[in-house]
Protein backbone atom coordinates (compact mmCIF):
# COMPACT_ATOMS: atom_id res chain seq x y z
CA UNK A 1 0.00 0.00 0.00
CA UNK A 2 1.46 3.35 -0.81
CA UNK A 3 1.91 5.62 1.98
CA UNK A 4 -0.77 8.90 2.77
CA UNK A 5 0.63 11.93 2.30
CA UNK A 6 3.32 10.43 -0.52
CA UNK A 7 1.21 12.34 -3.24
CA UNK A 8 1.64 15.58 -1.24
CA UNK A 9 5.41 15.10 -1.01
CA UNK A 10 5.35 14.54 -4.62
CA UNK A 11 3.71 17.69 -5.26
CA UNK A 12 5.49 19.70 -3.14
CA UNK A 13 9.07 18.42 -4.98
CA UNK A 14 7.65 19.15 -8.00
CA UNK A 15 6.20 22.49 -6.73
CA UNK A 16 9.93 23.22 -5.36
CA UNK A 17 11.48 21.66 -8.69
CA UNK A 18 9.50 24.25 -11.18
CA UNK A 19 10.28 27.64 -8.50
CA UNK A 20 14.18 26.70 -8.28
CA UNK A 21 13.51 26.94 -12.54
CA UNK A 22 11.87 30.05 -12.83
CA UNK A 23 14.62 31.22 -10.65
CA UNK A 24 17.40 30.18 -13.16
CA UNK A 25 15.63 31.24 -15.38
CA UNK A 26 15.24 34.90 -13.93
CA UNK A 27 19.09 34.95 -13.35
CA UNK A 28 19.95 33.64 -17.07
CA UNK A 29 17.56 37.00 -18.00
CA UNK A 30 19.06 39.45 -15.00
CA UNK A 31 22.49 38.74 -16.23
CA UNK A 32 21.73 38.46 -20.45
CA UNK A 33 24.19 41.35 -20.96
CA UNK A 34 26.62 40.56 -18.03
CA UNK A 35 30.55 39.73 -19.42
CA UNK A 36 31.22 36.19 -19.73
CA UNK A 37 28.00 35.00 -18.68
CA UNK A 38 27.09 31.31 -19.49
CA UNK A 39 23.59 30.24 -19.28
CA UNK A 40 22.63 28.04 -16.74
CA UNK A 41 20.05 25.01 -16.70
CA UNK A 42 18.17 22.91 -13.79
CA UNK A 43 19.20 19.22 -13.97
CA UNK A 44 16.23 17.19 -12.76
CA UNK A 45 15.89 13.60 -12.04
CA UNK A 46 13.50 11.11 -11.17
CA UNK A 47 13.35 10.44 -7.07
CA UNK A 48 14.52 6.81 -7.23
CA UNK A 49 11.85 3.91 -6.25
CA UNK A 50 14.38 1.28 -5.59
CA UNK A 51 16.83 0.42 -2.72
CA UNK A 52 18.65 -2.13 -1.23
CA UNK A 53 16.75 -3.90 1.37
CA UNK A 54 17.25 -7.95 2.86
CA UNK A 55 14.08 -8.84 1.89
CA UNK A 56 12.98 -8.78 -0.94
CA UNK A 57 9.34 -6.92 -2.09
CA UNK A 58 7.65 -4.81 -4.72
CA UNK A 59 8.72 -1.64 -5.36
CA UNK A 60 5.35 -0.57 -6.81
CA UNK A 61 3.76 1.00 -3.68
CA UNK A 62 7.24 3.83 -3.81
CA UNK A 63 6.56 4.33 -7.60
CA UNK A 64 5.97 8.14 -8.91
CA UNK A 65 7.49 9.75 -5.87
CA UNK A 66 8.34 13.10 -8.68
CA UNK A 67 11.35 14.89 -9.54
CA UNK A 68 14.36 16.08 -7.62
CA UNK A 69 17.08 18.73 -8.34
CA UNK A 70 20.53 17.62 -9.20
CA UNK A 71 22.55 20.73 -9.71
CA UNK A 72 22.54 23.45 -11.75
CA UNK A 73 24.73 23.04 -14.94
CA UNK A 74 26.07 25.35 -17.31
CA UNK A 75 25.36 24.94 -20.97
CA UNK A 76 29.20 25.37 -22.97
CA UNK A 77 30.69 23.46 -25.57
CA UNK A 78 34.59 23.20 -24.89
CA UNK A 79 35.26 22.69 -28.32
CA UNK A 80 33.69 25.97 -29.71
CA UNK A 81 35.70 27.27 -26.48
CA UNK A 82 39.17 26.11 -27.64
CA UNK A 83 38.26 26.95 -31.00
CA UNK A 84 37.62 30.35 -30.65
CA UNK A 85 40.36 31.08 -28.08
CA UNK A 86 42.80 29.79 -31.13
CA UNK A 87 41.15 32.15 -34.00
CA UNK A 88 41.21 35.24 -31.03
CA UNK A 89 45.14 34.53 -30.86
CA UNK A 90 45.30 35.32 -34.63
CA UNK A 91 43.02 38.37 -33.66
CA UNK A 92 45.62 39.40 -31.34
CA UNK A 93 48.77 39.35 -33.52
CA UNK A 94 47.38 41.10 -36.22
CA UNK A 95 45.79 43.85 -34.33
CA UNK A 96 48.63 44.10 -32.15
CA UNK A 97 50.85 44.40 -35.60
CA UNK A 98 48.44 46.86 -36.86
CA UNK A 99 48.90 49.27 -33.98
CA UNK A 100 52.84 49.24 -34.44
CA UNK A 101 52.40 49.44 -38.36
CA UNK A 102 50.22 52.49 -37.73
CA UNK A 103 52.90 54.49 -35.43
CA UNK A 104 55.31 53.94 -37.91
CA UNK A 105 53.49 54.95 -41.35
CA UNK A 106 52.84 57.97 -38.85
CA UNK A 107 56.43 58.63 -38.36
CA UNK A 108 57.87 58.05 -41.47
CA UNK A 109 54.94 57.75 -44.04
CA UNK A 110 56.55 61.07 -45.99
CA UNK A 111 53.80 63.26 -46.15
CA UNK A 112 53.91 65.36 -49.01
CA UNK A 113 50.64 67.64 -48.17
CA UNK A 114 52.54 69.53 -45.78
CA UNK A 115 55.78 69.61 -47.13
CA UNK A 116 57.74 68.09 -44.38
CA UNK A 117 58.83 64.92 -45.83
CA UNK A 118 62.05 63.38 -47.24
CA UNK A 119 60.72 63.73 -50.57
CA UNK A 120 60.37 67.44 -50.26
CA UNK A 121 63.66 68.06 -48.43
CA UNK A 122 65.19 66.23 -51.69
CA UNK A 123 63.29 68.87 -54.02
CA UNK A 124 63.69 71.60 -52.37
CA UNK A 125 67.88 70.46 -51.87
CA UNK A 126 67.99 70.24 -55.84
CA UNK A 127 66.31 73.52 -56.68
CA UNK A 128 68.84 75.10 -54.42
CA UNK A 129 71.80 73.00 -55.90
CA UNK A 130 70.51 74.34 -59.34
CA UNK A 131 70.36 78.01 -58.42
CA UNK A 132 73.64 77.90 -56.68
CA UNK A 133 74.97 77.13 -60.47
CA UNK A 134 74.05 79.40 -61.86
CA UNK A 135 75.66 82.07 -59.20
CA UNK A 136 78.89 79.56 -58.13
CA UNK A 137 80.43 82.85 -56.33
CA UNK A 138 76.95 83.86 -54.37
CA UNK A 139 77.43 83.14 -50.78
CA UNK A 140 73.72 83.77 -50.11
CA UNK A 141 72.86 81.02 -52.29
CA UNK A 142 75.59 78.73 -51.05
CA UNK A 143 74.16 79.45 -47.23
CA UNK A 144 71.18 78.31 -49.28
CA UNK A 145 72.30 75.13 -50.09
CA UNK A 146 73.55 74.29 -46.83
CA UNK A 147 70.28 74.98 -45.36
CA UNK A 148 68.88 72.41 -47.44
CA UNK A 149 71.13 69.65 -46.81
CA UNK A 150 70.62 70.77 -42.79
CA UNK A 151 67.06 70.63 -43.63
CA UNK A 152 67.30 67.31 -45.12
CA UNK A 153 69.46 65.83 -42.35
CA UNK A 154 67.14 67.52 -39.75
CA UNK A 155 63.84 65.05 -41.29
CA UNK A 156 66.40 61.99 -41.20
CA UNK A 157 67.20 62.71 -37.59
CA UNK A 158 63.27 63.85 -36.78
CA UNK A 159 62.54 59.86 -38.77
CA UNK A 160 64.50 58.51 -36.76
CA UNK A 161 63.86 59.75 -33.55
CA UNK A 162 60.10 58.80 -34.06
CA UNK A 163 60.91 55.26 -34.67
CA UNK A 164 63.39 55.08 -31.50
CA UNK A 165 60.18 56.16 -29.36
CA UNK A 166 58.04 54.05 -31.02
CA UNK A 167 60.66 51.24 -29.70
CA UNK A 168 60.82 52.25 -26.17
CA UNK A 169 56.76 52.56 -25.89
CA UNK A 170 56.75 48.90 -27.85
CA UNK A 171 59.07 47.71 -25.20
CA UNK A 172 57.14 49.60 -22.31
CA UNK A 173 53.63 47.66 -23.48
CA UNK A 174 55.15 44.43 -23.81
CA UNK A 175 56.54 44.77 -20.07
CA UNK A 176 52.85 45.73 -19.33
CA UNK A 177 51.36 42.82 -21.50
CA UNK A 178 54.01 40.31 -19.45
CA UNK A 179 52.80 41.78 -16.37
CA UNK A 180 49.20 41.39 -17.47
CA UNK A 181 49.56 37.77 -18.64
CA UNK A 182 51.34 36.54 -14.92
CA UNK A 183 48.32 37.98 -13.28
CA UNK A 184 45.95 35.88 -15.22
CA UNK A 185 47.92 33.28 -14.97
CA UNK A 186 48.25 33.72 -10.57
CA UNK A 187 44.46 34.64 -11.18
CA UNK A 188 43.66 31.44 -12.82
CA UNK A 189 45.77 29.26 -9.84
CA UNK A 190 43.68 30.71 -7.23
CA UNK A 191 40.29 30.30 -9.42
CA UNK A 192 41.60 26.70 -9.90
CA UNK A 193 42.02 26.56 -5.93
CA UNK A 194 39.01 27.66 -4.90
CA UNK A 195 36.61 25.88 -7.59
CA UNK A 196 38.26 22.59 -6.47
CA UNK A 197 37.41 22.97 -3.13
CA UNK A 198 33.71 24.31 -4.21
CA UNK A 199 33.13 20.93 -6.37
CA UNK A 200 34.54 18.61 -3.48
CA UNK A 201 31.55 20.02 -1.08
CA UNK A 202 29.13 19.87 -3.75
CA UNK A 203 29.81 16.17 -5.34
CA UNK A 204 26.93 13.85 -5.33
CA UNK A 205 26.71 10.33 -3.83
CA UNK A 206 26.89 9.23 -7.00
CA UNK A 207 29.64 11.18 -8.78
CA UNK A 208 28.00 13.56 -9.72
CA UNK A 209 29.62 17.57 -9.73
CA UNK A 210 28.81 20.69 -9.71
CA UNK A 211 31.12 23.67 -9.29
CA UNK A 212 30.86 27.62 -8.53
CA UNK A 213 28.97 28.67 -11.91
CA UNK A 214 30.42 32.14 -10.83
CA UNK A 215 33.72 31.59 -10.60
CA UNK A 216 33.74 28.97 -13.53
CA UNK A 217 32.55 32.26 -15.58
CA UNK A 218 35.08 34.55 -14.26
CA UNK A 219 37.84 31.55 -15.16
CA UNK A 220 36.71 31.79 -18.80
CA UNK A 221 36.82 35.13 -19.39
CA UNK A 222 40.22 35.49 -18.21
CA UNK A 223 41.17 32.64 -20.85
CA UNK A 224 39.33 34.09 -23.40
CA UNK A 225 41.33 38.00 -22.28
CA UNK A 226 44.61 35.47 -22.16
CA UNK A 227 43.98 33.73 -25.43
CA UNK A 228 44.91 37.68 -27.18
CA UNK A 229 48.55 36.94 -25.99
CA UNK A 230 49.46 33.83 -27.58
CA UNK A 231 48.09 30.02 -28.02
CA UNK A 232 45.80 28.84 -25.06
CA UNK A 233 45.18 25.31 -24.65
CA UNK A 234 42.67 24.06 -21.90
CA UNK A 235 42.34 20.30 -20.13
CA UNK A 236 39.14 19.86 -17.86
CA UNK A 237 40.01 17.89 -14.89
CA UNK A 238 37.84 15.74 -13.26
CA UNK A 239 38.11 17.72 -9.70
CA UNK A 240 37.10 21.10 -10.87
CA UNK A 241 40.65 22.26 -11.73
CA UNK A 242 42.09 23.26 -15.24
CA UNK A 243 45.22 22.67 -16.91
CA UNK A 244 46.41 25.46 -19.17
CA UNK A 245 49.04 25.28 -22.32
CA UNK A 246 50.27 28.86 -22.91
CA UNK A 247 52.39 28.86 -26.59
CA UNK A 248 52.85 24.96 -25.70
CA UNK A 249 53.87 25.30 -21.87
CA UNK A 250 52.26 23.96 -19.15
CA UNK A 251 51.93 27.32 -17.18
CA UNK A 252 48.58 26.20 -14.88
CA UNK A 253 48.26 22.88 -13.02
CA UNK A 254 47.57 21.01 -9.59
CA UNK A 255 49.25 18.02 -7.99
CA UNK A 256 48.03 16.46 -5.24
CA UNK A 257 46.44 19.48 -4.34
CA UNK A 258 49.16 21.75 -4.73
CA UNK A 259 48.37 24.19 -6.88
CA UNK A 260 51.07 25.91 -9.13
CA UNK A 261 51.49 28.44 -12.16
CA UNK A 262 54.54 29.31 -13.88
CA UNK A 263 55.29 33.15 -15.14
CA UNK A 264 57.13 35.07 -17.82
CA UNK A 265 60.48 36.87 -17.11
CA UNK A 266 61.72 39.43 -19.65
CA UNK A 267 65.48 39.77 -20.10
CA UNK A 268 67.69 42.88 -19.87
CA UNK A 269 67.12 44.03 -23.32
CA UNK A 270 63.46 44.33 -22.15
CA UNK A 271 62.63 42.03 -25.46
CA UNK A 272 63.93 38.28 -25.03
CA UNK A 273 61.35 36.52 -22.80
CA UNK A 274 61.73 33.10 -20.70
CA UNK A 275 59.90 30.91 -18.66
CA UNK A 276 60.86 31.17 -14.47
CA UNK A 277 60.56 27.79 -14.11
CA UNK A 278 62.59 25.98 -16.20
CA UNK A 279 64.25 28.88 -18.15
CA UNK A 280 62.91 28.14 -21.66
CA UNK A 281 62.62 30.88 -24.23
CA UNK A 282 59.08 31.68 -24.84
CA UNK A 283 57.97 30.16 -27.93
CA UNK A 284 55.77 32.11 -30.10
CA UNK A 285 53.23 30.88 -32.58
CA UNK A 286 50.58 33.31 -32.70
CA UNK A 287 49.26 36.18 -30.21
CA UNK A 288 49.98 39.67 -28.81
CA UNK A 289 53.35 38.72 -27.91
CA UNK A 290 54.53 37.45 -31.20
CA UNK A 291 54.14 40.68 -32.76
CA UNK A 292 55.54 43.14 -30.20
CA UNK A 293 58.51 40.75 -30.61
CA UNK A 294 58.73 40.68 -34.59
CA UNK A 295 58.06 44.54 -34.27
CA UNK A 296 61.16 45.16 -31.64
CA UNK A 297 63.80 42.78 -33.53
CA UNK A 298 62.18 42.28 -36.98
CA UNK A 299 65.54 43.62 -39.56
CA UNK A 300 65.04 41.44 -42.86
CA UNK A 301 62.91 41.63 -45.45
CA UNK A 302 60.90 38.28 -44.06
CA UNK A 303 60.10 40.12 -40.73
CA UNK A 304 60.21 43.91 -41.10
CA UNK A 305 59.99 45.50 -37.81
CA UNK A 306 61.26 48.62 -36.22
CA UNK A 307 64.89 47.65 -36.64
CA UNK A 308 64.35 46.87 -40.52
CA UNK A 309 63.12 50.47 -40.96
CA UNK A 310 65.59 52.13 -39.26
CA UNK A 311 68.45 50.52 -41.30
CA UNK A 312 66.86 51.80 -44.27
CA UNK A 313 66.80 55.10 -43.17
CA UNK A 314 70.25 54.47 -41.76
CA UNK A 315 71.50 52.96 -45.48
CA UNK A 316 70.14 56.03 -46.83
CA UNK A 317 72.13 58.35 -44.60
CA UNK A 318 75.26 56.45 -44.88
CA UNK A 319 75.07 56.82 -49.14
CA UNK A 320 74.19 60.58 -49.07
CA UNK A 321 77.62 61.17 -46.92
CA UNK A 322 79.49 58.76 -48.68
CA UNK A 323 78.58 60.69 -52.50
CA UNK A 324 78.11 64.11 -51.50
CA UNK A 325 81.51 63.82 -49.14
CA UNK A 326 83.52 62.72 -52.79
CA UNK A 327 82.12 65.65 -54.96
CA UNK A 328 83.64 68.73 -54.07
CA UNK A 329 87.48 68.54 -54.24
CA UNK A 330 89.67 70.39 -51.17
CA UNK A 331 92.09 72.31 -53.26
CA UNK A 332 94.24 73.23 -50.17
CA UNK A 333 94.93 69.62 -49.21
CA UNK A 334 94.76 67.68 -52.73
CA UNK A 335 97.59 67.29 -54.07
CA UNK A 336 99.32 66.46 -50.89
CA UNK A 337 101.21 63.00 -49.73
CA UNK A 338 98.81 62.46 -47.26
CA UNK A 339 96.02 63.26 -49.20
CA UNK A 340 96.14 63.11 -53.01
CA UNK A 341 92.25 63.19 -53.61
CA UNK A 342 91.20 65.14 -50.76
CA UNK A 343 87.42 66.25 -51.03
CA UNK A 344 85.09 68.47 -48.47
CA UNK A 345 83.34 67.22 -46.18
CA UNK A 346 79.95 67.81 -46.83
CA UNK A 347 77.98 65.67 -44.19
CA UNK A 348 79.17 63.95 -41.04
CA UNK A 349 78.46 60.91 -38.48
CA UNK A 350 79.92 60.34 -35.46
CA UNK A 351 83.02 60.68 -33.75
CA UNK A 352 84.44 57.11 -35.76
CA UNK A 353 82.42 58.38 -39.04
CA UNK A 354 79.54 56.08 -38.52
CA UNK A 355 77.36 57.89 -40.25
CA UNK A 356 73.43 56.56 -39.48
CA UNK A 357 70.00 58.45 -39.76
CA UNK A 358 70.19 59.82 -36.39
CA UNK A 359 73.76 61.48 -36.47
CA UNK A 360 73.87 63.16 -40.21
CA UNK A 361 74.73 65.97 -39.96
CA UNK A 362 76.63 69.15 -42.09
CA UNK A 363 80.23 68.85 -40.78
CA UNK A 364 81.33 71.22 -38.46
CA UNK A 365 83.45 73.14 -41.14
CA UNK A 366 80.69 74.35 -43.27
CA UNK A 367 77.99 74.49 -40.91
CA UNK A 368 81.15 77.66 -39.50
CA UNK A 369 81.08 78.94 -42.69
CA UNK A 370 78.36 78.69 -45.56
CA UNK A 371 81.40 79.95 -48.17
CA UNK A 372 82.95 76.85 -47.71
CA UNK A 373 81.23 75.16 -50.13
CA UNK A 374 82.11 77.94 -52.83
CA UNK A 375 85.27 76.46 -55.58
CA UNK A 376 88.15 78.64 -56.60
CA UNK A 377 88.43 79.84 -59.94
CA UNK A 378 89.59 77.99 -62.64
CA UNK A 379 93.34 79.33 -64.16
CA UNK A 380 90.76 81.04 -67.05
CA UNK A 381 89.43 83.03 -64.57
CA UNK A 382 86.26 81.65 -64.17
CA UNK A 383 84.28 79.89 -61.51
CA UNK A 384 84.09 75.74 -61.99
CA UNK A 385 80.02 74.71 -61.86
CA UNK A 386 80.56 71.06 -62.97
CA UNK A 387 81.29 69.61 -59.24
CA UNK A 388 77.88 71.43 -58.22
CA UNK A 389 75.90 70.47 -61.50
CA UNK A 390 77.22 67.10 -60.30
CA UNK A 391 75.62 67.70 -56.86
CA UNK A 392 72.25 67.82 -58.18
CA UNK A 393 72.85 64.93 -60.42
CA UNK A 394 73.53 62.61 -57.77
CA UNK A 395 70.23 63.19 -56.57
CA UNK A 396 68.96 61.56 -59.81
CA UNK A 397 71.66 58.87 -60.43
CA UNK A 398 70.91 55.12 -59.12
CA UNK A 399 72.69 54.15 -56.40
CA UNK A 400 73.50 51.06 -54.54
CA UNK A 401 71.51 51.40 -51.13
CA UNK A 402 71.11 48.03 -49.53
CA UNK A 403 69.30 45.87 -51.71
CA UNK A 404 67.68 48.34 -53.80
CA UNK A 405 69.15 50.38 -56.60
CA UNK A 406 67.77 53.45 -57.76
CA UNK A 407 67.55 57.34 -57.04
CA UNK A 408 67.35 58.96 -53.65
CA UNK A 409 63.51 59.47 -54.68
CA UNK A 410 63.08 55.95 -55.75
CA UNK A 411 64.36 54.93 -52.71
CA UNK A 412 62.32 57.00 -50.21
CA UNK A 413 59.14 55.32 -52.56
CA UNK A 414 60.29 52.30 -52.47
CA UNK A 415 60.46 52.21 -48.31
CA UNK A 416 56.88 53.95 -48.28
CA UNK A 417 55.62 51.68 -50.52
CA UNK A 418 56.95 48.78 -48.60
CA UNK A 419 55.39 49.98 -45.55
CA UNK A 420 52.26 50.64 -47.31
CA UNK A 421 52.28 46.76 -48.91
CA UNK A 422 52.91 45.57 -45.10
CA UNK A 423 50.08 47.52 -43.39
CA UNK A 424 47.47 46.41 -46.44
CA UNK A 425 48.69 42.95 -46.34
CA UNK A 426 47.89 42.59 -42.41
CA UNK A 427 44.73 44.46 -42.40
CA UNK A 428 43.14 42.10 -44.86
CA UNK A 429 44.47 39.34 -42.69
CA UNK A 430 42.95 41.04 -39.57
CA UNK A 431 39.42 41.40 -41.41
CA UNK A 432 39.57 37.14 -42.17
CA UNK A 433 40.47 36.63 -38.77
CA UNK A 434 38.82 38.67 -37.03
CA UNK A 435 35.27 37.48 -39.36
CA UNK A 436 36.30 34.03 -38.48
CA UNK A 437 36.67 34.74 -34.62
CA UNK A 438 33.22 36.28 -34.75
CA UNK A 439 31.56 33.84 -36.57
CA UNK A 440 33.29 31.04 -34.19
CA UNK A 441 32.06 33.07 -31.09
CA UNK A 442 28.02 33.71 -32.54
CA UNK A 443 28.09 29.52 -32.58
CA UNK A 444 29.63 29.60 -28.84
CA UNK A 445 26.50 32.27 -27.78
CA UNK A 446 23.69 30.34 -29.57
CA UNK A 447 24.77 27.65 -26.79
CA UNK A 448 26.60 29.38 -24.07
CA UNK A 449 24.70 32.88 -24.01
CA UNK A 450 21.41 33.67 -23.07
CA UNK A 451 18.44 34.36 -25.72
CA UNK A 452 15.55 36.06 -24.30
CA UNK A 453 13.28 34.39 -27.05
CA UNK A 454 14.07 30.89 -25.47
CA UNK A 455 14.02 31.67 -21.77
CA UNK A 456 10.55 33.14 -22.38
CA UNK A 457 9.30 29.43 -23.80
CA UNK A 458 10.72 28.00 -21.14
CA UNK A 459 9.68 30.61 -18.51
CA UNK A 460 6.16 29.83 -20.08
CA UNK A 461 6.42 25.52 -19.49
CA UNK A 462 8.00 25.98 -16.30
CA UNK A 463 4.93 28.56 -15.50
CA UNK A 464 2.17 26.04 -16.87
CA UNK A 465 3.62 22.94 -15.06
CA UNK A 466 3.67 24.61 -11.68
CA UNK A 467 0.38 25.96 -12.41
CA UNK A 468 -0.76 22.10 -12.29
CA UNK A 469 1.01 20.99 -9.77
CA UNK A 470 -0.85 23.65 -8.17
CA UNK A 471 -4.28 21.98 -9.01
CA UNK A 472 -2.74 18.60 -8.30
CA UNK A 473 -1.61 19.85 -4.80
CA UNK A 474 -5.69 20.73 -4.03
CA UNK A 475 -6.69 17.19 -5.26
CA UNK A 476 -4.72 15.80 -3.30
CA UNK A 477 -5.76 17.85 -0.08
CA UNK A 478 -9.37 16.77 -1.50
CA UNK A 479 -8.44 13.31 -1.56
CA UNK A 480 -7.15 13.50 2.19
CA UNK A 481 -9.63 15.12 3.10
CA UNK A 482 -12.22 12.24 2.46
CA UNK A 483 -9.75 10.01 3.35
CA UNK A 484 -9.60 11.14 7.33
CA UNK A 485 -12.80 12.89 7.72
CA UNK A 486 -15.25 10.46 5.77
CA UNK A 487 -13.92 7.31 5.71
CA UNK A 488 -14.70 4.90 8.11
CA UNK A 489 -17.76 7.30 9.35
CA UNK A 490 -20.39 4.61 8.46
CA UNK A 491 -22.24 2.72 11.00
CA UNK A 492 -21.55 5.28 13.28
């Protein structure tokens, strides 16, 4: 015989059962625009009818005791998860390459609106070269002239400058993007810590787990943030905790309960980075990191960083001293022993004649005296003009500069052009990846986020099933009613 009031208990689970839904149901709404949110879903199972017992008997009379509450259980596919976390890497590199690419076409994209460029420096030194021919003895138009190559050597040095601050702030955000990246990855230890010890108190008698839907959240958005830096891979354990595979090394794991997470080091050039535990260089497939690295060491025409510019402007430099310093002959020392083709020195370096794009300069003897640049007369009487027609030819000749041959102009292009190829090249391969990222994450929401459309439906079933439990709760009060009021009343 089943027992009395079963029915009622029944209800009442089921009654309890359809609330704790709505309730999940409210908080999957409440929190539909909250960060890293994953929507959550009552388990239910049947109340089981069977136990062990040393006699044997029906279990008939326990049948239909309703539904219990397991947990509640988040609804996320791992595999969208680790599938978008490696498309958001590529997302990282190539925005983090377009940033860089940006600073630089800012400092040395040339503009030519403005007239502040290389280019225009170069016209404006020829039109000055070609006046100065045409008055060899004028010193206003030889102070001219030097103007323009100081002018010239002035945007070289400005170029250069830009691109050595662009360096420091490079190497500035990757210490802050290191720094970042070891909190997450402490962050992620003590999430590990504390879900572990949250699924422990909540497993079932059977195996059954649950963990801190909370926490789990706040875990995945900080792989997800981490992801931007480099390759994440993620193992699900079966106590809670997560192992985590930063560019291929294990950097978050527990043993025995101890709970552990490596960290990145950088080294003294601010640039090399290594691993504290076991000293391994960083490897660096894909992410954040990979291009402020290629950016701060990238010098060949495979991986054009900072460096690879700056040697161009540098190569540059170096040919417009080494021409312009053999064009003008020194009539007071050539001719001598120690220096039978002696020639002015136009432009300078250093102190060991180095000469790159940040030290050019108009040596110190003309800069004292613009005349300096000014010939003797020929024994005819007459001043020479082929050294300075040769001047402004040079600025038209091809030249050897690096790996390119052509005109100072040409040159200046060329490097523009380059840059411009570069920053084209990786916004079109931002665009794919970041299309493919998005697409990969709208398949992730349509399972892990919440849609208002479905939570209504089911805020409607779970509404309609607790509205006849409701009904079913006063038939059964009916039936007990009868059952202890009016039964066994006859004969009375």
């Amino acid at each position: 015989m089943r027992p009395t009031f079963m029915g009622l208990e029944t209800t009442k689970r089921g009654l309890m059962v359809q609330q704790k839904a709505l309730d999940i149901i409210a908080n999957n709404v409440s929190n539909v625009k909250t960060k890293g949110y994953t929507r959550q879903r009552l388990d239910t199972v049947t109340v089981q009818a069977y136990g062990n017992d040393r006699f044997a008997g029906s279990s008939i009379p326990l049948a239909g005791q309703g539904v219990d509450m397991r947990g509640v259980a988040q609804i996320r596919d791992s595999f969208l998860d680790s599938k978008f976390r490696l498309e958001y890497g590529d997302v990282g590199y190539y925005d983090q390459s377009a940033v860089i690419l940006d600073e630089i076409q800012a400092a040395i994209s040339d503009p030519e609106v403005d007239g502040s460029g290389i280019q225009n420096a170069l016209k404006t030194l020829s039109q000055a070269i070609s006046d100065f021919s045409g008055n060899p003895q004028d010193e206003t138009h030889a102070n001219i002239v030097m103007n323009s190559f100081m002018g010239l050597t002035q945007v070289l040095n400005e170029y250069d400058t830009k691109l050595k601050g662009i360096m420091e702030n490079q190497i500035y955000d990757l210490s802050v993007s290191v720094n970042d990246i070891n909190t997450k990855l402490a962050q992620l230890t003590d999430l590990n810590r504390t879900i572990t010890h949250e699924v422990f108190l909540n497993t079932d008698y059977d195996g059954v787990t649950y963990g801190p839907n909370d926490l789990m959240d706040q875990r995945n958005v900080i792989l997800d943030e981490l992801a931007r830096y480099g390759e994440v891979k993620v193992t699900n354990k079966s106590d809670g905790s997560i192992q985590v595979k930063f560019n291929g090394q294990t950097v978050v794991d527990s043993e025995n309960n101890n709970f552990w997470n490596d960290s990145i080091k950088l080294g003294d050039d601010g640039v090399s980075m290594h691993w504290n535990r076991d000293n391994k260089t960083v490897a660096l497939p894909t992410g954040a990191l990979r291009s402020y690295s290629e950016a701060l060491t990238g010098d060949s025409s495979l991986n054009k960083g900072i460096p690879y510019y700056q040697h161009k402007l540098d190569a540059m430099a170096s040919k417009l001293a080494e021409v312009f310093n053999r064009i003008i002959p020194d009539t007071y020392q050539a001719g001598s022993p120690q220096t039978p083709d002696a020639y002015k020195m136009l432009l300078q370096g250093d102190e060991e004649g180095n000469v790159t794009a940040g030290n050019i300069s108009i040596s110190d003897m003309w800069a004292n005296d613009a005349s300096y640049l000014i010939e003797k007369n020929n024994p005819n009487g007459q001043m020479a003009t082929d050294n300075i027609l040769n001047m402004k030819k040079l600025l038209d000749q091809d030249l050897q500069m690096g790996e390119f041959n052509g005109s100072f102009y040409e040159y200046v292009t060329h490097v523009t052009t380059t840059l411009g190829t570069q920053i084209s090249t990786n916004e079109a391969r931002l665009k794919s990846c970041v299309s493919t990222a998005n697409s990969v994450d709208t398949d992730r929401m349509s399972q892990s986020g919440v849609s208002l459309n479905e939570e209504g439906v089911n805020m409607m079933s779970f509404n309609k099933a607790y509205q006849a439990l409701g009904r079913l709760m006063t038939t059964m009060d009916e039936q007990l009613d009868i059952l202890i009021n009016n039964v066994g009343l006859v004969g009375r």
